[in-house]
C-alpha atoms as a PDB file:
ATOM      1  CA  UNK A   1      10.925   2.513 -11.340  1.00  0.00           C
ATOM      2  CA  UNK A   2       7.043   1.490 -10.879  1.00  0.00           C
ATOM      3  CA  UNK A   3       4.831   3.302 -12.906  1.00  0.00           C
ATOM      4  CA  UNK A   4       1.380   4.056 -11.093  1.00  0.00           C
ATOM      5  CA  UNK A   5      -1.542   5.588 -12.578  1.00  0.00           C
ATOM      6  CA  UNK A   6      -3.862   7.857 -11.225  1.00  0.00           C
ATOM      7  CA  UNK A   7      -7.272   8.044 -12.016  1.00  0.00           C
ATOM      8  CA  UNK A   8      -8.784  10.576 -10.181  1.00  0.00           C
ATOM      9  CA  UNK A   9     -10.328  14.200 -11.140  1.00  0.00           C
ATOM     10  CA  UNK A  10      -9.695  15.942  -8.231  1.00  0.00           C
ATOM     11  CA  UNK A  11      -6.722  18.271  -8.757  1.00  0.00           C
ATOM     12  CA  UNK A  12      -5.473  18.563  -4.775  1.00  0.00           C
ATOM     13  CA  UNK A  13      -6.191  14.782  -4.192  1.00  0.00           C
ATOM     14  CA  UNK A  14      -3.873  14.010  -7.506  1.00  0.00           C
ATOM     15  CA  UNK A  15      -1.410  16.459  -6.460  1.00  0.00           C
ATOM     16  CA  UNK A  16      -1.508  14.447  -2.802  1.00  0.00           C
ATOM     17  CA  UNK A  17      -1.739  11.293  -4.356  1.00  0.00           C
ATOM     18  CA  UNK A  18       1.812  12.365  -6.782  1.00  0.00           C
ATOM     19  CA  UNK A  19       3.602  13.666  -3.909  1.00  0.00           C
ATOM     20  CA  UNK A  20       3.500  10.606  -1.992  1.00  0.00           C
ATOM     21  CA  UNK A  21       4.384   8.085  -4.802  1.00  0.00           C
ATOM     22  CA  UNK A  22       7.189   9.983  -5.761  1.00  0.00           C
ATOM     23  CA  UNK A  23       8.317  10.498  -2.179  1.00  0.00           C
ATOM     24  CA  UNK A  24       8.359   6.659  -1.983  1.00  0.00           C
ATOM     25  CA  UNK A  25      10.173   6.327  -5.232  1.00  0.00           C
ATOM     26  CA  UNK A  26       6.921   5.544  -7.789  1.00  0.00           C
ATOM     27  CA  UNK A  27       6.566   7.336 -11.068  1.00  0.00           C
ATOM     28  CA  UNK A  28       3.155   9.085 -10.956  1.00  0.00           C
ATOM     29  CA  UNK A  29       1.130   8.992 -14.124  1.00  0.00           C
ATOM     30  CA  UNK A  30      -1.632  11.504 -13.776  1.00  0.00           C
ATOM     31  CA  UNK A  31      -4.916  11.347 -15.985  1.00  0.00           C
ATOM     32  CA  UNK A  32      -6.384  14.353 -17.509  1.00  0.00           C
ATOM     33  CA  UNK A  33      -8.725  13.250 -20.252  1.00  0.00           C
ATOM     34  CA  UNK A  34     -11.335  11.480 -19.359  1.00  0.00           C
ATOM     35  CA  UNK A  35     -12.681  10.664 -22.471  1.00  0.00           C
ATOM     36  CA  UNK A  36     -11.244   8.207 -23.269  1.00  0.00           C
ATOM     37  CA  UNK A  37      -9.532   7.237 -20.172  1.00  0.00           C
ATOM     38  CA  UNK A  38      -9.469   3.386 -20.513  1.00  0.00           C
ATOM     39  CA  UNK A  39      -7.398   3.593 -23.715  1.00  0.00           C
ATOM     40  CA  UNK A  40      -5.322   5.819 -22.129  1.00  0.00           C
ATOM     41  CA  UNK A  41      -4.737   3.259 -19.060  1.00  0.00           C
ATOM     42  CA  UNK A  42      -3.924   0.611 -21.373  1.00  0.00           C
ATOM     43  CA  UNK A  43      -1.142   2.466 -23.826  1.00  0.00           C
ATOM     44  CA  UNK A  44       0.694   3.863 -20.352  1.00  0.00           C
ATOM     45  CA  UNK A  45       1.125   0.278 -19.419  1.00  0.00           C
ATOM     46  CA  UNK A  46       1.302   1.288 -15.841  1.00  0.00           C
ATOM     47  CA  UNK A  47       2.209  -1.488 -13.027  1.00  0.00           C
ATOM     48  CA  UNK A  48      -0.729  -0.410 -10.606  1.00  0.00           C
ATOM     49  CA  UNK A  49      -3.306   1.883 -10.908  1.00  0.00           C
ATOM     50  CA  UNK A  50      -4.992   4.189  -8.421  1.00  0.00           C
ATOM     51  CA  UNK A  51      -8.830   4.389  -9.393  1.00  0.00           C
ATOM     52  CA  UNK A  52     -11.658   6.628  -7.969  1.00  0.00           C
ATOM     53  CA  UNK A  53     -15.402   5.891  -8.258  1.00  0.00           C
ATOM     54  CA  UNK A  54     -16.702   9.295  -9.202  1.00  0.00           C
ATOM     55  CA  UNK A  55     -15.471  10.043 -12.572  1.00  0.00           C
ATOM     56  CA  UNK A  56     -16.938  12.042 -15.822  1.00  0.00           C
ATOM     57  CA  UNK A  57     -18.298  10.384 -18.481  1.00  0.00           C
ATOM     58  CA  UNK A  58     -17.693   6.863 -17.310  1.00  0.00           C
ATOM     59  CA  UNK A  59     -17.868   5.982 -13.428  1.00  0.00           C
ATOM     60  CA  UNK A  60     -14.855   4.144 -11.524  1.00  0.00           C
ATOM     61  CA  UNK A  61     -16.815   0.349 -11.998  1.00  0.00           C
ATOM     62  CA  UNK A  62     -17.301   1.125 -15.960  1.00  0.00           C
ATOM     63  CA  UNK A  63     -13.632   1.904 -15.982  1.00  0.00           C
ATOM     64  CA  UNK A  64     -12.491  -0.957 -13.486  1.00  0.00           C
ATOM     65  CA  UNK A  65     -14.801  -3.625 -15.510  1.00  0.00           C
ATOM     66  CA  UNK A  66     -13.061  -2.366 -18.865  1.00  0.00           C
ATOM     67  CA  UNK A  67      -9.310  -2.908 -18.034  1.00  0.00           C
ATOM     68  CA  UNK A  68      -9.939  -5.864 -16.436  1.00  0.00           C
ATOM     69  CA  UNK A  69     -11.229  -7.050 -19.661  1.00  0.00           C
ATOM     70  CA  UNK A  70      -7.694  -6.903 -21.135  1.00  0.00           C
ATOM     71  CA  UNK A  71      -5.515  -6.588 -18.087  1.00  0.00           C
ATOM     72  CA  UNK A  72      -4.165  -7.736 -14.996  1.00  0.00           C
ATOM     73  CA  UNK A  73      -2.604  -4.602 -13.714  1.00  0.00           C
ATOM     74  CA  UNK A  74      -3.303  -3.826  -9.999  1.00  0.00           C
ATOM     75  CA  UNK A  75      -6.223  -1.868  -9.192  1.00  0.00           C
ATOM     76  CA  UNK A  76      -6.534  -0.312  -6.085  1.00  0.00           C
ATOM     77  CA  UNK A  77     -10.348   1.761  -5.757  1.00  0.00           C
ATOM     78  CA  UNK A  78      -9.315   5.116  -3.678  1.00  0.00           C
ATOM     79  CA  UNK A  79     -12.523   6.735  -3.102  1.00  0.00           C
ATOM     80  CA  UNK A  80     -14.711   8.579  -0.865  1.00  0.00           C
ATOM     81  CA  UNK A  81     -17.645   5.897  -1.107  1.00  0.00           C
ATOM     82  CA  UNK A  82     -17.530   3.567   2.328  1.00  0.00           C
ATOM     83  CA  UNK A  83     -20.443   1.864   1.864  1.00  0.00           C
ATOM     84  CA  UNK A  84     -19.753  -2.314   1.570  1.00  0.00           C
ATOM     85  CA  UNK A  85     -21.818  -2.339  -1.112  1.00  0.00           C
ATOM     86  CA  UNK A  86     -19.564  -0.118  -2.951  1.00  0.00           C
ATOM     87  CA  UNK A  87     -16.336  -2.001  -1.705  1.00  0.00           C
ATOM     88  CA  UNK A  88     -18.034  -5.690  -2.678  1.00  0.00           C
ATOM     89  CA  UNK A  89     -19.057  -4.426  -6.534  1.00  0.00           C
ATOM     90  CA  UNK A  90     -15.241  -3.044  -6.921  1.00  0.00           C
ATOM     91  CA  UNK A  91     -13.784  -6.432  -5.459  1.00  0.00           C
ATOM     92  CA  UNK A  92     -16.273  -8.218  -7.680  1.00  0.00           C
ATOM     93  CA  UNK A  93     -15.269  -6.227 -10.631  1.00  0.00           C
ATOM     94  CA  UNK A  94     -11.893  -7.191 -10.359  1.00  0.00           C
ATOM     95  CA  UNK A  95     -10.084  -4.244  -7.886  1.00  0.00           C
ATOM     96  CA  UNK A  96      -7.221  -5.248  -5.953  1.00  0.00           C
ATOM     97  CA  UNK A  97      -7.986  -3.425  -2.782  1.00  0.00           C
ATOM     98  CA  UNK A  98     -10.788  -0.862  -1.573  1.00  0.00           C
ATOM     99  CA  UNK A  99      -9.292   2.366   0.238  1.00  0.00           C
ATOM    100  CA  UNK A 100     -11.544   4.725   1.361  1.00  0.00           C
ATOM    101  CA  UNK A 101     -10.840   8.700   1.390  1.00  0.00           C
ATOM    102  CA  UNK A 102      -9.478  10.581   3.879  1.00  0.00           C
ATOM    103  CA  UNK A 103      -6.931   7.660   3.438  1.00  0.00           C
ATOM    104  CA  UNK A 104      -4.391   6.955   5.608  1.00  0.00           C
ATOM    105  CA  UNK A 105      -0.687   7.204   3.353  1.00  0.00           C
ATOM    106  CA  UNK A 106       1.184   3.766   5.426  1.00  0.00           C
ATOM    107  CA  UNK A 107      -2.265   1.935   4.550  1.00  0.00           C
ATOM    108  CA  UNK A 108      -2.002   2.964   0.980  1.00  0.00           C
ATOM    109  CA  UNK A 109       1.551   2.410   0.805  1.00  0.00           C
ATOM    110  CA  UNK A 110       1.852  -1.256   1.878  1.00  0.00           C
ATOM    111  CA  UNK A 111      -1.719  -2.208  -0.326  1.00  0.00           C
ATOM    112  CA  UNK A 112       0.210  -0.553  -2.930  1.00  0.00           C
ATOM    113  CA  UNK A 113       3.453  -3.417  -2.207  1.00  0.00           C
ATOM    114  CA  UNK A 114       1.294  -5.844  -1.543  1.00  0.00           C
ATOM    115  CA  UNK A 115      -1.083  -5.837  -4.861  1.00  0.00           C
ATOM    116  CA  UNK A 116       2.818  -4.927  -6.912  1.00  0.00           C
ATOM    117  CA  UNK A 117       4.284  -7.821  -5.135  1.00  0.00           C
ATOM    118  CA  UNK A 118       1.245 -10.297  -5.320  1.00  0.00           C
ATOM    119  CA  UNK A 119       0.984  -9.749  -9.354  1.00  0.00           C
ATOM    120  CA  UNK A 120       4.649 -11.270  -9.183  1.00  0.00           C
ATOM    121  CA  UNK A 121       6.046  -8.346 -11.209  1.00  0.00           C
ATOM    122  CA  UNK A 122      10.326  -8.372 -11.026  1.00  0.00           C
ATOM    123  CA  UNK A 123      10.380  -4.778 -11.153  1.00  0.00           C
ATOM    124  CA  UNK A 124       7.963  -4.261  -8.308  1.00  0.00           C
ATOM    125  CA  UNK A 125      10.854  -5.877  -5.596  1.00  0.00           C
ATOM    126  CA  UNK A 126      11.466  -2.196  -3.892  1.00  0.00           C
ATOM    127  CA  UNK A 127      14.184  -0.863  -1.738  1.00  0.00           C
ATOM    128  CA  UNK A 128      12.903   1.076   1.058  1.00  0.00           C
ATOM    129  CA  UNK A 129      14.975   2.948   3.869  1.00  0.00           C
ATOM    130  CA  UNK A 130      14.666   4.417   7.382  1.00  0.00           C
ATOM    131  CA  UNK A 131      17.942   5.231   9.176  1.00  0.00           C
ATOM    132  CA  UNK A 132      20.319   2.600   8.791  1.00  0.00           C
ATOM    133  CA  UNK A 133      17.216  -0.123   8.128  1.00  0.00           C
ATOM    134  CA  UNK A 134      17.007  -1.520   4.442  1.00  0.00           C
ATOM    135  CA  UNK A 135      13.834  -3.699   4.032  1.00  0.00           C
ATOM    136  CA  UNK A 136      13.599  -5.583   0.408  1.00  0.00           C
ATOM    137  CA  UNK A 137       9.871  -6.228   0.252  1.00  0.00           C
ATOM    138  CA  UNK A 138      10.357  -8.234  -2.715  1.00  0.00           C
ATOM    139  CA  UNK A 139      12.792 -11.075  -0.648  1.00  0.00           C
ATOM    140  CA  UNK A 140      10.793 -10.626   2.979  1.00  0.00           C
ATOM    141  CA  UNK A 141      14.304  -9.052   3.874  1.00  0.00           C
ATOM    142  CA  UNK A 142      15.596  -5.983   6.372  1.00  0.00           C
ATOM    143  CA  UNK A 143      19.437  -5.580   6.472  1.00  0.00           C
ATOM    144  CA  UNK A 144      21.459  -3.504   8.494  1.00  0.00           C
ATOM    145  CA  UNK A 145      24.580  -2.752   7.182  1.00  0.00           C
ATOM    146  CA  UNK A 146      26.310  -6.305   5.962  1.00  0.00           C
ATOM    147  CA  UNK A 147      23.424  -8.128   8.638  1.00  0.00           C
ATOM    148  CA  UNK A 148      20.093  -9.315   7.641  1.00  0.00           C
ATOM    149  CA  UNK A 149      17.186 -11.848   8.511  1.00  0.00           C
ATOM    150  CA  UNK A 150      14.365 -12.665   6.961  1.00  0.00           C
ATOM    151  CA  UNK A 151      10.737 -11.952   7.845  1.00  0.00           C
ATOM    152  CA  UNK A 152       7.528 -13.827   8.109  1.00  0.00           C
ATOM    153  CA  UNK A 153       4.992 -12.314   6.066  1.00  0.00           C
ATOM    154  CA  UNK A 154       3.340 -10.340   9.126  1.00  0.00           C
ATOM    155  CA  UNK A 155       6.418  -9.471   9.791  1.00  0.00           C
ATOM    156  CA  UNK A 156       6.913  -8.295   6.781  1.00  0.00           C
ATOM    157  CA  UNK A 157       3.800  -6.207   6.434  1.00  0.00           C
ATOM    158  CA  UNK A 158       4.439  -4.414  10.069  1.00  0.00           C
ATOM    159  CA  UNK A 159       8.095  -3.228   8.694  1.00  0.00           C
ATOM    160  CA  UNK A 160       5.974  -1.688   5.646  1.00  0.00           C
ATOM    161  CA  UNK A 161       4.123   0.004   7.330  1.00  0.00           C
ATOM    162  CA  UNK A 162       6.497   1.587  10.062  1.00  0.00           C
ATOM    163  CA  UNK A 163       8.668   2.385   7.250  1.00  0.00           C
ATOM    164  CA  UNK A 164       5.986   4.223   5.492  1.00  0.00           C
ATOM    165  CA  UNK A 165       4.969   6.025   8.468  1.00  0.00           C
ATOM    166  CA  UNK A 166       8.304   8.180   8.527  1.00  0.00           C
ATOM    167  CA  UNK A 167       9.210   7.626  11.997  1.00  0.00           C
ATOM    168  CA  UNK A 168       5.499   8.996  12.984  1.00  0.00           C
ATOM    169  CA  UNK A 169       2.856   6.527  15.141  1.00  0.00           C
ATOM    170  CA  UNK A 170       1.395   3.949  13.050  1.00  0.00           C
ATOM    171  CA  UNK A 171      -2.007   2.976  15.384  1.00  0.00           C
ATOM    172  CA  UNK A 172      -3.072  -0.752  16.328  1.00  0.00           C
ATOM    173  CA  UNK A 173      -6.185  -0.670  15.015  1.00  0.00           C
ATOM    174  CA  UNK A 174      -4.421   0.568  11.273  1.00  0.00           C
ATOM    175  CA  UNK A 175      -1.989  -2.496  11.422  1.00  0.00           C
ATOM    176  CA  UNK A 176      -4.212  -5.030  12.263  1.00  0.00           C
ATOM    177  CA  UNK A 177      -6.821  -3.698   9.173  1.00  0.00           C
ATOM    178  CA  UNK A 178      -3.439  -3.897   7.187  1.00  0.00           C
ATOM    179  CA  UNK A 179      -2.752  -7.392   8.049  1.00  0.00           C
ATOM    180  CA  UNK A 180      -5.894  -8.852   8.449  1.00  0.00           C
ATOM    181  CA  UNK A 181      -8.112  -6.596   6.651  1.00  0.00           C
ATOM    182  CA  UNK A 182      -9.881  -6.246   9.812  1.00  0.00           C
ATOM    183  CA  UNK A 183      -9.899  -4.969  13.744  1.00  0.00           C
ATOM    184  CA  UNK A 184     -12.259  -7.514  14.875  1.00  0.00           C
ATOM    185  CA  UNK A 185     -11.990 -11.068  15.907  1.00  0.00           C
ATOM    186  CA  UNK A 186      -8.524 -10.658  16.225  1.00  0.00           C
ATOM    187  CA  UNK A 187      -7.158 -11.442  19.518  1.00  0.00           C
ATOM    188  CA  UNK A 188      -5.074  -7.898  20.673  1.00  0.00           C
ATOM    189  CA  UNK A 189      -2.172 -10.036  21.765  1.00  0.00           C
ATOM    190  CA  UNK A 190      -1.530 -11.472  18.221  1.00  0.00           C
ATOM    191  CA  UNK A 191      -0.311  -8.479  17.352  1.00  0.00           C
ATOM    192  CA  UNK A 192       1.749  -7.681  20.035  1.00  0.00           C
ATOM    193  CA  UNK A 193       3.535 -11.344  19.316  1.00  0.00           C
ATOM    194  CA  UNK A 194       4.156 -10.423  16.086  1.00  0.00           C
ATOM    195  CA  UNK A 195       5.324  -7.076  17.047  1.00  0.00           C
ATOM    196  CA  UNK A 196       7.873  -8.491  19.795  1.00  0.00           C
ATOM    197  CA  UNK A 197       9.294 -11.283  17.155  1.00  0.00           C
ATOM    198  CA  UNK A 198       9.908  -8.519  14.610  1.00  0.00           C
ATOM    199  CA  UNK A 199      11.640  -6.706  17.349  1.00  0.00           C
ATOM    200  CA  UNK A 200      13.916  -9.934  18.282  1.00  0.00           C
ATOM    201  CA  UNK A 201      15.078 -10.282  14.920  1.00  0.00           C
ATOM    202  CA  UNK A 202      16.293  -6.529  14.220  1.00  0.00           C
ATOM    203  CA  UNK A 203      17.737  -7.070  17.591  1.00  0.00           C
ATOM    204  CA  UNK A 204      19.358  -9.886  15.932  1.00  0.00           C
ATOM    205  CA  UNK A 205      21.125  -7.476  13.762  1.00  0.00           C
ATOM    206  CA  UNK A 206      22.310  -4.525  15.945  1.00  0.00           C
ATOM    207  CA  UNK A 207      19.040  -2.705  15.236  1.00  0.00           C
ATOM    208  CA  UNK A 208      18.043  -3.103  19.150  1.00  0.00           C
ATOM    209  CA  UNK A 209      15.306  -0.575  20.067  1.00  0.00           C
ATOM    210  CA  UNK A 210      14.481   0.320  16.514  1.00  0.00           C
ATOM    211  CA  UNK A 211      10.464  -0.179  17.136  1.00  0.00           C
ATOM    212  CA  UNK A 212       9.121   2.199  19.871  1.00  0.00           C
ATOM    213  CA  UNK A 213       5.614   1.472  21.644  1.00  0.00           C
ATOM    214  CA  UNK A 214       3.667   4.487  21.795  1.00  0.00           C
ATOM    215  CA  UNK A 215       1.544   3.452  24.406  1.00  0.00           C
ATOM    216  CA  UNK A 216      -2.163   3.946  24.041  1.00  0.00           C
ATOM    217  CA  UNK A 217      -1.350   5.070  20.343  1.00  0.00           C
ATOM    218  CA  UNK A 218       0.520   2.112  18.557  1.00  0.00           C
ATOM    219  CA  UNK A 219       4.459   1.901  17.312  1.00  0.00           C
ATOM    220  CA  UNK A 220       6.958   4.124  15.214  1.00  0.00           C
ATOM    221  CA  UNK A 221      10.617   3.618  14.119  1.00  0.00           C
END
C-alpha cells in the first residue's frame, strides 16, 4: 500500500484529504509538527506527498525546495493560492503538479497516479474497481472478468478519472485539464474521439454501455 503524506495544517482539509486516500486504498500519513516538518517527510519515506503553501514556521516553497534537495518523492502543491505565479515557483521548485483548493477529488486522484506512476515506483501499479471493471494503471490495462485490452495513454487517463468519480459526472472541461493540462486550444472533438475509442474497446470486452454521456455535463460510469 502507497504511503502519502500530508502536509497541510488545516484539520477539516486533512481529515478530507485522509478520507479520500484511504477510500482509494492509500495510507494517509498526516503531519502534526511543524517544526521540523522536513525531517519528518524524509524519515516517513512516503511515495507522494500532498503539500500546501501556507504553513507555520516554514512556507510550502521552503519545504518543497528542502526535500527536493535529498529526494525524488512526488510532490503534488494542494493549495488555495491560484495565482500562476504561485503555480510556476512550485513547478520551478521541483512540485510534481499544482492543484488548487476547492479541489476537485477525480483531478487529484489521477495527478496522484500519474506523478506515482511517472516516478516508476513498482509498488505504485494500483488496482482500481467499479462494477465488474478492473483497470491496472500500472500496465494501461481494464479487464472484465477473464477479458482485457489495453489502453492508449488518454485512454488511460479518461478510465482514471471515471473510476474516481464513483459513478458521478466527471465534466469536459475537468478531463481535458486532466489530459492536457488545459481547456484551451484543444479542439472539443478530440475528446469525444478519445472518448468513443475507449468506449469501442470495453465494448470489446462485454462492458458495452459502461460510459454514459451526460449531455451538456460530461460522462460517468
Amino acid at each position: 500500500m502507497q504511503r502519502i503524506l500530508i502536509i497541510e495544517d488545516d484539520p477539516v482539509i486533512c481529515r478530507e484529504l485522509r478520507a479520500i486516500l484511504e477510500r482509494y486504498g492509500y495510507e494517509p500519513i498526516v503531519a502534526e509538527d511543524f517544526n521540523d516538518i522536513i525531517g519528518f517527510a524524509l524519515s516517513e519515506n512516503p511515495q507522494l506527498i500532498l503539500l500546501d503553501l501556507n504553513l507555520p514556521f516554514f512556507d510550502g516553497y521552503h519545504v518543497c525546495r528542502e526535500i527536493r534537495k535529498r529526494s525524488r518523492v512526488p510532490i503534488i502543491v494542494v493549495t488555495s493560492r491560484d495565482s500562476e505565479m504561485d503555480e510556476l515557483m512550485s513547478m520551478n521548485l521541483g512540485a510534481d503538479y499544482f492543484v488548487t483548493k476547492p479541489y476537485s477529488a477525480p483531478i487529484l486522484m489521477a495527478k496522484i497516479s500519474a506523478a506515482l506512476n511517472r516516478a516508476g515506483d513498482a509498488e505504485a501499479v494500483v488496482l482500481r474497481r467499479f462494477g465488474e471493471l478492473t483497470l491496472d494503471s500500472g500496465r494501461g490495462v481494464v479487464s472484465r472478468g477473464d477479458k482485457r485490452t489495453e489502453l492508449t495513454k488518454n485512454e488511460l487517463g479518461i478510465m482514471e478519472l471515471l473510476i474516481a468519480g464513483e459513478g458521478n459526472i466527471v465534466s469536459r472541461d475537468e478531463i481535458m485539464n486532466a489530459l492536457w493540462q488545459t481547456d484551451e486550444f484543444i479542439d472539443d472533438n478530440t475528446l469525444t474521439v478519445n472518448v468513443n475509442r475507449l468506449r469501442k474497446k470495453l465494448d470489446s470486452i462485454g462492458a458495452k454501455d459502461a460510459i454514459k454521456t451526460r449531455r451538456g455535463q460530461g460522462y460517468s460510469l
